[in-house]
PDB file of N, CA and C in Angstrom:
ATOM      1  N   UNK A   1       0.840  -1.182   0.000  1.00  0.00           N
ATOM      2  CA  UNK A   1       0.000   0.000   0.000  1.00  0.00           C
ATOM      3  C   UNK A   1       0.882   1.242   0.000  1.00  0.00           C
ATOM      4  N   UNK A   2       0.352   2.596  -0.689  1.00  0.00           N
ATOM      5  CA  UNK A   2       1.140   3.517  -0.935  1.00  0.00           C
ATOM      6  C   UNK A   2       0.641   4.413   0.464  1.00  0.00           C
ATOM      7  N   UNK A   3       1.393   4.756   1.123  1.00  0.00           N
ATOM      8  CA  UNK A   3       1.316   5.774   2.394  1.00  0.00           C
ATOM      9  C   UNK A   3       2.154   6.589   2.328  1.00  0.00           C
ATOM     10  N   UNK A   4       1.245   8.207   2.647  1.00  0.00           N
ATOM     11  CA  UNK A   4       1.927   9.384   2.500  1.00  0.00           C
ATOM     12  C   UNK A   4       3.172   9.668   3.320  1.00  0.00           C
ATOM     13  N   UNK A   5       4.114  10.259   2.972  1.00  0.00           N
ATOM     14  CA  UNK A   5       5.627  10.557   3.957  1.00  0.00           C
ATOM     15  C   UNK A   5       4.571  11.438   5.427  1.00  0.00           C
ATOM     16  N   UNK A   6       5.042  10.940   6.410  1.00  0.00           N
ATOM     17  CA  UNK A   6       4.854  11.882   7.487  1.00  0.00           C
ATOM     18  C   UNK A   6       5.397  13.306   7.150  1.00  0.00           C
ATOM     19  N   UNK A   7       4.881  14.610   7.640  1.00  0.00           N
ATOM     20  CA  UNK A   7       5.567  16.246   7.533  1.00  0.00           C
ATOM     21  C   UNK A   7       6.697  15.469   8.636  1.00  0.00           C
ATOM     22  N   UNK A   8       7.987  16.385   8.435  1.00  0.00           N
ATOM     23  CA  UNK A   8       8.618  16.470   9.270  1.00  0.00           C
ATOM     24  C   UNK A   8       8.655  17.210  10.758  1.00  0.00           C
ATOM     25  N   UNK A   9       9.412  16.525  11.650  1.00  0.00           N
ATOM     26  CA  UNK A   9       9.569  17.199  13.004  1.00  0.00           C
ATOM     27  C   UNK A   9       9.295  18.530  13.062  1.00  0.00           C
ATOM     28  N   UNK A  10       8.583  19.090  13.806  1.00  0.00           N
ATOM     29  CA  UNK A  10       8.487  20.896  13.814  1.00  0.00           C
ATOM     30  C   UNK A  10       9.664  20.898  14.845  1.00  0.00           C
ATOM     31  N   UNK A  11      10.753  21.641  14.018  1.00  0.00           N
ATOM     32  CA  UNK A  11      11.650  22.284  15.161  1.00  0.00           C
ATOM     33  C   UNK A  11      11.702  22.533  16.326  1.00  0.00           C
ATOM     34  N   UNK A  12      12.555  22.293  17.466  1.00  0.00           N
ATOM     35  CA  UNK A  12      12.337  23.179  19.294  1.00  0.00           C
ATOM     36  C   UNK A  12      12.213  24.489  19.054  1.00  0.00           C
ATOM     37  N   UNK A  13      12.929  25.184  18.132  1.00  0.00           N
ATOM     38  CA  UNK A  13      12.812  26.831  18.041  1.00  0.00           C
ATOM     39  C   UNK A  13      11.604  27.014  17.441  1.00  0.00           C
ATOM     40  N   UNK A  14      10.962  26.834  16.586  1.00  0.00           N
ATOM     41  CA  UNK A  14       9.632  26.762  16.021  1.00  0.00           C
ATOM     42  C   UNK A  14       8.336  26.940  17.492  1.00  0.00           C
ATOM     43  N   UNK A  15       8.811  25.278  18.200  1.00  0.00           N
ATOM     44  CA  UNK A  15       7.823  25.461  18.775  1.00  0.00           C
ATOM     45  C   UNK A  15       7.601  26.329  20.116  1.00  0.00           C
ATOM     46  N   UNK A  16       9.398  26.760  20.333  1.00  0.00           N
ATOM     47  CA  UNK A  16       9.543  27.740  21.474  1.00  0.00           C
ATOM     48  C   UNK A  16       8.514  29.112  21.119  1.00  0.00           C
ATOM     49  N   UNK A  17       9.350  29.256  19.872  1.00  0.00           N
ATOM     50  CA  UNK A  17       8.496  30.143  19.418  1.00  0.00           C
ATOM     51  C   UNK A  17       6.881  30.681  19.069  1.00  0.00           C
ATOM     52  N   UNK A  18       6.301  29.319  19.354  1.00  0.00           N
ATOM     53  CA  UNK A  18       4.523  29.421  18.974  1.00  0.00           C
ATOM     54  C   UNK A  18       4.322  29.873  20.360  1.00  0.00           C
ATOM     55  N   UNK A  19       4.958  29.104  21.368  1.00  0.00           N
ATOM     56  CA  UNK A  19       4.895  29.562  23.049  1.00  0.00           C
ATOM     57  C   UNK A  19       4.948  30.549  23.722  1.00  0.00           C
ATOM     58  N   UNK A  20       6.081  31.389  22.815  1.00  0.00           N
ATOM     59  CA  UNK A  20       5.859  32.628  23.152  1.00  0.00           C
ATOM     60  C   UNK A  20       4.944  34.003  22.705  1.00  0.00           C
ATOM     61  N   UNK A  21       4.697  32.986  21.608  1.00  0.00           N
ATOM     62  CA  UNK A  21       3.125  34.482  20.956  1.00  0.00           C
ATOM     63  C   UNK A  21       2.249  34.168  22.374  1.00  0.00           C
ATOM     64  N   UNK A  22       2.074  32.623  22.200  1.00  0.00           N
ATOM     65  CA  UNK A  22       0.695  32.285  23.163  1.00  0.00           C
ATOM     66  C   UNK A  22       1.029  32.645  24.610  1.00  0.00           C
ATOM     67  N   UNK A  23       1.482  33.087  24.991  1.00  0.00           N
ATOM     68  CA  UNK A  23       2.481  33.400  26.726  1.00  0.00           C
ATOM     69  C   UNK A  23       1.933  34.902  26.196  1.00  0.00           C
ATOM     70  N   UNK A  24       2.381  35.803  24.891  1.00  0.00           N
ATOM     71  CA  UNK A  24       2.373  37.075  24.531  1.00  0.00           C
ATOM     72  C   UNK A  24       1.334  37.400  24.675  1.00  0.00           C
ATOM     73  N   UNK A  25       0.404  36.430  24.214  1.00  0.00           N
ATOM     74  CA  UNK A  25      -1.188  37.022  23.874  1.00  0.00           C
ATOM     75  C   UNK A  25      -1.948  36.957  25.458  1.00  0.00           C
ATOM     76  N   UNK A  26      -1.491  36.028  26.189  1.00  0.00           N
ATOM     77  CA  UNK A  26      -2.123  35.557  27.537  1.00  0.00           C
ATOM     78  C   UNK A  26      -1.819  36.804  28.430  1.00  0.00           C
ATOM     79  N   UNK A  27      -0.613  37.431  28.678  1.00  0.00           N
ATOM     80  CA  UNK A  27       0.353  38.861  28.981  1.00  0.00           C
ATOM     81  C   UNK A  27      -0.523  39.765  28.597  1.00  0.00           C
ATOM     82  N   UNK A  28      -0.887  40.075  27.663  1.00  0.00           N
ATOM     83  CA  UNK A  28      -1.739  41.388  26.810  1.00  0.00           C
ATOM     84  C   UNK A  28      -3.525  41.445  27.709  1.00  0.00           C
ATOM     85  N   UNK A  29      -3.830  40.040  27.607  1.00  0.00           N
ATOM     86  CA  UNK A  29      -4.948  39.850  28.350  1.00  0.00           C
ATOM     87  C   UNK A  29      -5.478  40.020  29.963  1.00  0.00           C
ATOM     88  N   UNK A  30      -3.974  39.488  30.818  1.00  0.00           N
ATOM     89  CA  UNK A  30      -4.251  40.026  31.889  1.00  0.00           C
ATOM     90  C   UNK A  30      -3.882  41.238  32.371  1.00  0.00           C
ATOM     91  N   UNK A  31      -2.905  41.950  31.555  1.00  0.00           N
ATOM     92  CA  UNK A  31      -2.841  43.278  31.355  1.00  0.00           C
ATOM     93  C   UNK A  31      -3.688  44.117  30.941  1.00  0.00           C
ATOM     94  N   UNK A  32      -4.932  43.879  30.147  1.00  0.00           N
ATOM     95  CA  UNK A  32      -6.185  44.136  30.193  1.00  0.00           C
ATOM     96  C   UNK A  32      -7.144  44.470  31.125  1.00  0.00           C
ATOM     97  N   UNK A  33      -7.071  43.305  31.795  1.00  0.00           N
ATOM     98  CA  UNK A  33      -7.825  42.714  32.645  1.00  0.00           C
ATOM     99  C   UNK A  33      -7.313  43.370  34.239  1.00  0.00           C
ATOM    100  N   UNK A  34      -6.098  43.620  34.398  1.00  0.00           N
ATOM    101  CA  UNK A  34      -5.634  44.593  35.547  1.00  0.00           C
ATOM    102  C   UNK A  34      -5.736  46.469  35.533  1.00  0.00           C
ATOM    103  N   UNK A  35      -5.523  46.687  33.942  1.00  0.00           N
ATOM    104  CA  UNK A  35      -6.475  48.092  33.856  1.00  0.00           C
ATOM    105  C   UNK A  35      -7.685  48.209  33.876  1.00  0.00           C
ATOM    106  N   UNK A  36      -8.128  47.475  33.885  1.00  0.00           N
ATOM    107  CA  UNK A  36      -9.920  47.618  34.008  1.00  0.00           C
ATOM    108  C   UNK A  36     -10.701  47.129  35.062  1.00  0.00           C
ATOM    109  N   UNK A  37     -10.132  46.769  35.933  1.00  0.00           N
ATOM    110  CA  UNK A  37     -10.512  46.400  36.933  1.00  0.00           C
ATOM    111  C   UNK A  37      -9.519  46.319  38.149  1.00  0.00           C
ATOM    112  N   UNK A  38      -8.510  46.716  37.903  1.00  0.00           N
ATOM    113  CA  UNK A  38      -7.226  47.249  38.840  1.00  0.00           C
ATOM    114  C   UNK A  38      -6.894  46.051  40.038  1.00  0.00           C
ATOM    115  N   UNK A  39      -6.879  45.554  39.642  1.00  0.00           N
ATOM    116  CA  UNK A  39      -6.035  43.615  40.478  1.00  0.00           C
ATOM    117  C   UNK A  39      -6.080  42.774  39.090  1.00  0.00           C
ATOM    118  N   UNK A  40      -5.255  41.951  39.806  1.00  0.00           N
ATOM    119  CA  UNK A  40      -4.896  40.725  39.024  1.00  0.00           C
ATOM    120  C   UNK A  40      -6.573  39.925  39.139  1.00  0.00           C
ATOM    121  N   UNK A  41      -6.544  38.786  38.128  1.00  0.00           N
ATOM    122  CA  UNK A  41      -7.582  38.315  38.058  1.00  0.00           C
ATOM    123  C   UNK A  41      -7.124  36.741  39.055  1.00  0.00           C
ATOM    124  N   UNK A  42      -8.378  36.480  39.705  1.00  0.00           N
ATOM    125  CA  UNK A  42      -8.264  35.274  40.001  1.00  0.00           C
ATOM    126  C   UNK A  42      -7.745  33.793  39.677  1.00  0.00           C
ATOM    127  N   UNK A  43      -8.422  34.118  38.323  1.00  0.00           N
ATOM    128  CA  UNK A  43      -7.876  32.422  37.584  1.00  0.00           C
ATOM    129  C   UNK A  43      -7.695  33.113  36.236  1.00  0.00           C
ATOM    130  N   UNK A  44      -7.499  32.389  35.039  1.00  0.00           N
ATOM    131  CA  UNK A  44      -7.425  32.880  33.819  1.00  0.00           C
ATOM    132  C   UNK A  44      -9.120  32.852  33.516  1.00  0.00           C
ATOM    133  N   UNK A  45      -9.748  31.812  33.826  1.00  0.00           N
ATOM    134  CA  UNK A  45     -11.046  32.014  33.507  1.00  0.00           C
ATOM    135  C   UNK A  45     -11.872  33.384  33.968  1.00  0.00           C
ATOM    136  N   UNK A  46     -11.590  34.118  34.641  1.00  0.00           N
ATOM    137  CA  UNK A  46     -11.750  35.124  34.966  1.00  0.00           C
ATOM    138  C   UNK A  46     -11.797  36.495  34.053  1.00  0.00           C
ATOM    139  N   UNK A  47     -10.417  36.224  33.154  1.00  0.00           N
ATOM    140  CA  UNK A  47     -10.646  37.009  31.894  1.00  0.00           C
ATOM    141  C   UNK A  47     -11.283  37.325  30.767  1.00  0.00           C
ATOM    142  N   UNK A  48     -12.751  36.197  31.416  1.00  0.00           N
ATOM    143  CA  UNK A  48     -13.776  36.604  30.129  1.00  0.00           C
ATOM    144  C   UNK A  48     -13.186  35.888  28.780  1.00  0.00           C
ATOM    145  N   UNK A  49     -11.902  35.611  28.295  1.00  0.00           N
ATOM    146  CA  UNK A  49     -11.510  34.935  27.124  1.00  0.00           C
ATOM    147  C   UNK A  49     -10.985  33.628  26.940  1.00  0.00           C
ATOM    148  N   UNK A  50     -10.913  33.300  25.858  1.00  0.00           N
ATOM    149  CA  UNK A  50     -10.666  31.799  25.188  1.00  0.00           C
ATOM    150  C   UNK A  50      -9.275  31.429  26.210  1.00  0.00           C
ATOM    151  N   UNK A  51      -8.707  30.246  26.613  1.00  0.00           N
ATOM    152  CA  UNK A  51      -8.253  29.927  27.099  1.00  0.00           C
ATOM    153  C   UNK A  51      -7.190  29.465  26.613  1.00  0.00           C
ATOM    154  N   UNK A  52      -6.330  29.556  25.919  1.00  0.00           N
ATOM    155  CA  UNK A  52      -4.964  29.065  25.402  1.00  0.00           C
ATOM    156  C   UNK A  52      -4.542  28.110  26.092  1.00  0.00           C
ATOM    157  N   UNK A  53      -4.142  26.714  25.186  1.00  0.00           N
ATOM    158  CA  UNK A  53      -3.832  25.854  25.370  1.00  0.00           C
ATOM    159  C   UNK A  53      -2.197  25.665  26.029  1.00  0.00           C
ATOM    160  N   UNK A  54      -1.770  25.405  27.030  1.00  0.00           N
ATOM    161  CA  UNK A  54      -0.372  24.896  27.477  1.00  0.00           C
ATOM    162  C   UNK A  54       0.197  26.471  28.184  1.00  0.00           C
ATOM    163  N   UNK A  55      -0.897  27.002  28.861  1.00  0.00           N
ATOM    164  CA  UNK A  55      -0.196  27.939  29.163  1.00  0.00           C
ATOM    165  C   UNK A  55      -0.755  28.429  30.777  1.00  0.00           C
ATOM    166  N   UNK A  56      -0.404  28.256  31.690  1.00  0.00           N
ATOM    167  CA  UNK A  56      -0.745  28.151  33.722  1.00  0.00           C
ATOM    168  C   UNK A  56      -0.834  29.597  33.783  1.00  0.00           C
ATOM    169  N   UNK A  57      -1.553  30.092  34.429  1.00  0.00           N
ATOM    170  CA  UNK A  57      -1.112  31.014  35.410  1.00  0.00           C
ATOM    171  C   UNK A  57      -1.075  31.058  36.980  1.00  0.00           C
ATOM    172  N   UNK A  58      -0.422  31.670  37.377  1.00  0.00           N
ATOM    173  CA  UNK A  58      -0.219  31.493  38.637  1.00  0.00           C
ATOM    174  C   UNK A  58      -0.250  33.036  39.466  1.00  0.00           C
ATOM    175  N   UNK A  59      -1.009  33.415  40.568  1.00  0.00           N
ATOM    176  CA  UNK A  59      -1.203  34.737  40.409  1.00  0.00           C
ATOM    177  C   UNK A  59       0.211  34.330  42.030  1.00  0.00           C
ATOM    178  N   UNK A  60       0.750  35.404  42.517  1.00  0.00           N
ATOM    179  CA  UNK A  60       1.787  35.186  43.218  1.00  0.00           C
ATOM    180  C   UNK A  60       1.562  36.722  44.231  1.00  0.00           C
ATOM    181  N   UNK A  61       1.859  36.831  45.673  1.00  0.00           N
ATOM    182  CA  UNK A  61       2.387  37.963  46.690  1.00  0.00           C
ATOM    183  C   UNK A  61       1.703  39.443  45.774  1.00  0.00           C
ATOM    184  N   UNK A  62       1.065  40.223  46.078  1.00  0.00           N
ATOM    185  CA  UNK A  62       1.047  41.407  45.524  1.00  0.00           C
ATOM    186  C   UNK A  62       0.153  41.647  44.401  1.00  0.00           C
ATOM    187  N   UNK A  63       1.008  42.105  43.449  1.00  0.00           N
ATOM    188  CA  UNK A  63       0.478  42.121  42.327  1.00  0.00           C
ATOM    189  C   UNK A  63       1.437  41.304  41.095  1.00  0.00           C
ATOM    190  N   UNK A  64       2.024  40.629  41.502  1.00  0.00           N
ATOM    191  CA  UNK A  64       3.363  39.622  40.678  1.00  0.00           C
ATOM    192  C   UNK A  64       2.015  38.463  40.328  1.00  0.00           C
ATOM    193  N   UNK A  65       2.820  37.466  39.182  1.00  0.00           N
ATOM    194  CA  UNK A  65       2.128  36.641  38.811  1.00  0.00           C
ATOM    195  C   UNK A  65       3.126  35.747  37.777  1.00  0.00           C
ATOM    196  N   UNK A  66       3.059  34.590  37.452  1.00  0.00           N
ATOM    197  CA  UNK A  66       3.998  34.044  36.787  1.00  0.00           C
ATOM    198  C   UNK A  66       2.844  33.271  35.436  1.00  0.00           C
ATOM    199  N   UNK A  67       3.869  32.897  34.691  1.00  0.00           N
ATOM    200  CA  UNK A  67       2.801  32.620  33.414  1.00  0.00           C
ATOM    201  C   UNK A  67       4.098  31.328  33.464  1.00  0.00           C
ATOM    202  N   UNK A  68       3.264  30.255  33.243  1.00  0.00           N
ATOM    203  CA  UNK A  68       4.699  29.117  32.683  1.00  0.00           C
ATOM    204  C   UNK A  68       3.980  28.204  31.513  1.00  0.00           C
ATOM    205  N   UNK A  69       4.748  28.580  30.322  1.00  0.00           N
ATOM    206  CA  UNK A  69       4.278  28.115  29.094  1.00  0.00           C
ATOM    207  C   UNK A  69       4.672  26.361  29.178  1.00  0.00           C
ATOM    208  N   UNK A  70       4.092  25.402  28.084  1.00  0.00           N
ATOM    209  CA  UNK A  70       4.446  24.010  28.416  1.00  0.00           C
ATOM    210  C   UNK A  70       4.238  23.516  26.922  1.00  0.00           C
ATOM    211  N   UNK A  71       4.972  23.645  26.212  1.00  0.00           N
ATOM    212  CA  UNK A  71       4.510  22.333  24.778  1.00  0.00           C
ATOM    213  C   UNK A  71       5.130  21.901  24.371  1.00  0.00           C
ATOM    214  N   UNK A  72       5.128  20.646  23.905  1.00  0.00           N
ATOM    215  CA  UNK A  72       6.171  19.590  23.198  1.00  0.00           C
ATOM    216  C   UNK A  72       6.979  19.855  24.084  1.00  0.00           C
ATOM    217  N   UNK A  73       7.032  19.667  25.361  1.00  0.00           N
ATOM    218  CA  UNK A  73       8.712  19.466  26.022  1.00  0.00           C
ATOM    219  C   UNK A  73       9.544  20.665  26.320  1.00  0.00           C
ATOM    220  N   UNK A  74       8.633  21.899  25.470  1.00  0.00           N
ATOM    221  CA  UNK A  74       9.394  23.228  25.456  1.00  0.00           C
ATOM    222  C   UNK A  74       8.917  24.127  26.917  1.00  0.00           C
ATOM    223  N   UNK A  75       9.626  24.347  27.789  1.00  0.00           N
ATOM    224  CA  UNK A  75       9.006  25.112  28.977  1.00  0.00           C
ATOM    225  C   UNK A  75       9.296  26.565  28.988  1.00  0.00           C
ATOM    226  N   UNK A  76       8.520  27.350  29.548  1.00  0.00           N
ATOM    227  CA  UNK A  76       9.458  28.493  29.193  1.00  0.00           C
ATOM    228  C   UNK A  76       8.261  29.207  30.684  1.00  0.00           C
ATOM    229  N   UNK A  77       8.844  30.579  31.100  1.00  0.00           N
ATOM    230  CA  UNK A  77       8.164  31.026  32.611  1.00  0.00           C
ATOM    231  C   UNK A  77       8.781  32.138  32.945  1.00  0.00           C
ATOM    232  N   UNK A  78       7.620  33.187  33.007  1.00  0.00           N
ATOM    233  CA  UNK A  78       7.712  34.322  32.804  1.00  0.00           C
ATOM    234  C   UNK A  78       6.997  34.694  34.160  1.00  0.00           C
ATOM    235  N   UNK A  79       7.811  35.582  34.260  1.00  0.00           N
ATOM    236  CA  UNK A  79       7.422  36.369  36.064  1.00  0.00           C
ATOM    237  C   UNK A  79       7.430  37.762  36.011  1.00  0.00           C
ATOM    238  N   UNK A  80       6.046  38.719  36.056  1.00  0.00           N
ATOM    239  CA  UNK A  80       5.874  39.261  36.061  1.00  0.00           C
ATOM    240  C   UNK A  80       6.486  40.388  36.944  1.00  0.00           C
ATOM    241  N   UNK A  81       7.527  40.437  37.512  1.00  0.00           N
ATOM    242  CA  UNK A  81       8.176  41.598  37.962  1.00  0.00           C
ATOM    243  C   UNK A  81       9.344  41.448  36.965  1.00  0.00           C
TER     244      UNK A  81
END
Protein backbone atom coordinates (compact mmCIF):
# COMPACT_ATOMS: atom_id res chain seq x y z
CA UNK A 1 0.00 0.00 0.00
CA UNK A 2 1.14 3.52 -0.93
CA UNK A 3 1.32 5.77 2.39
CA UNK A 4 1.93 9.38 2.50
CA UNK A 5 5.63 10.56 3.96
CA UNK A 6 4.85 11.88 7.49
CA UNK A 7 5.57 16.25 7.53
CA UNK A 8 8.62 16.47 9.27
CA UNK A 9 9.57 17.20 13.00
CA UNK A 10 8.49 20.90 13.81
CA UNK A 11 11.65 22.28 15.16
CA UNK A 12 12.34 23.18 19.29
CA UNK A 13 12.81 26.83 18.04
CA UNK A 14 9.63 26.76 16.02
CA UNK A 15 7.82 25.46 18.77
CA UNK A 16 9.54 27.74 21.47
CA UNK A 17 8.50 30.14 19.42
CA UNK A 18 4.52 29.42 18.97
CA UNK A 19 4.89 29.56 23.05
CA UNK A 20 5.86 32.63 23.15
CA UNK A 21 3.13 34.48 20.96
CA UNK A 22 0.69 32.28 23.16
CA UNK A 23 2.48 33.40 26.73
CA UNK A 24 2.37 37.07 24.53
CA UNK A 25 -1.19 37.02 23.87
CA UNK A 26 -2.12 35.56 27.54
CA UNK A 27 0.35 38.86 28.98
CA UNK A 28 -1.74 41.39 26.81
CA UNK A 29 -4.95 39.85 28.35
CA UNK A 30 -4.25 40.03 31.89
CA UNK A 31 -2.84 43.28 31.35
CA UNK A 32 -6.18 44.14 30.19
CA UNK A 33 -7.83 42.71 32.65
CA UNK A 34 -5.63 44.59 35.55
CA UNK A 35 -6.47 48.09 33.86
CA UNK A 36 -9.92 47.62 34.01
CA UNK A 37 -10.51 46.40 36.93
CA UNK A 38 -7.23 47.25 38.84
CA UNK A 39 -6.04 43.62 40.48
CA UNK A 40 -4.90 40.72 39.02
CA UNK A 41 -7.58 38.31 38.06
CA UNK A 42 -8.26 35.27 40.00
CA UNK A 43 -7.88 32.42 37.58
CA UNK A 44 -7.42 32.88 33.82
CA UNK A 45 -11.05 32.01 33.51
CA UNK A 46 -11.75 35.12 34.97
CA UNK A 47 -10.65 37.01 31.89
CA UNK A 48 -13.78 36.60 30.13
CA UNK A 49 -11.51 34.93 27.12
CA UNK A 50 -10.67 31.80 25.19
CA UNK A 51 -8.25 29.93 27.10
CA UNK A 52 -4.96 29.07 25.40
CA UNK A 53 -3.83 25.85 25.37
CA UNK A 54 -0.37 24.90 27.48
CA UNK A 55 -0.20 27.94 29.16
CA UNK A 56 -0.74 28.15 33.72
CA UNK A 57 -1.11 31.01 35.41
CA UNK A 58 -0.22 31.49 38.64
CA UNK A 59 -1.20 34.74 40.41
CA UNK A 60 1.79 35.19 43.22
CA UNK A 61 2.39 37.96 46.69
CA UNK A 62 1.05 41.41 45.52
CA UNK A 63 0.48 42.12 42.33
CA UNK A 64 3.36 39.62 40.68
CA UNK A 65 2.13 36.64 38.81
CA UNK A 66 4.00 34.04 36.79
CA UNK A 67 2.80 32.62 33.41
CA UNK A 68 4.70 29.12 32.68
CA UNK A 69 4.28 28.12 29.09
CA UNK A 70 4.45 24.01 28.42
CA UNK A 71 4.51 22.33 24.78
CA UNK A 72 6.17 19.59 23.20
CA UNK A 73 8.71 19.47 26.02
CA UNK A 74 9.39 23.23 25.46
CA UNK A 75 9.01 25.11 28.98
CA UNK A 76 9.46 28.49 29.19
CA UNK A 77 8.16 31.03 32.61
CA UNK A 78 7.71 34.32 32.80
CA UNK A 79 7.42 36.37 36.06
CA UNK A 80 5.87 39.26 36.06
CA UNK A 81 8.18 41.60 37.96
Amino acid sequence: MLQPTPPPEVPITVQEAGLRMEMSAQLARIQRFVRDNGRLPASLQETEEELLTGVAYIPLADSTFRLRGNMSGVTIDYLST
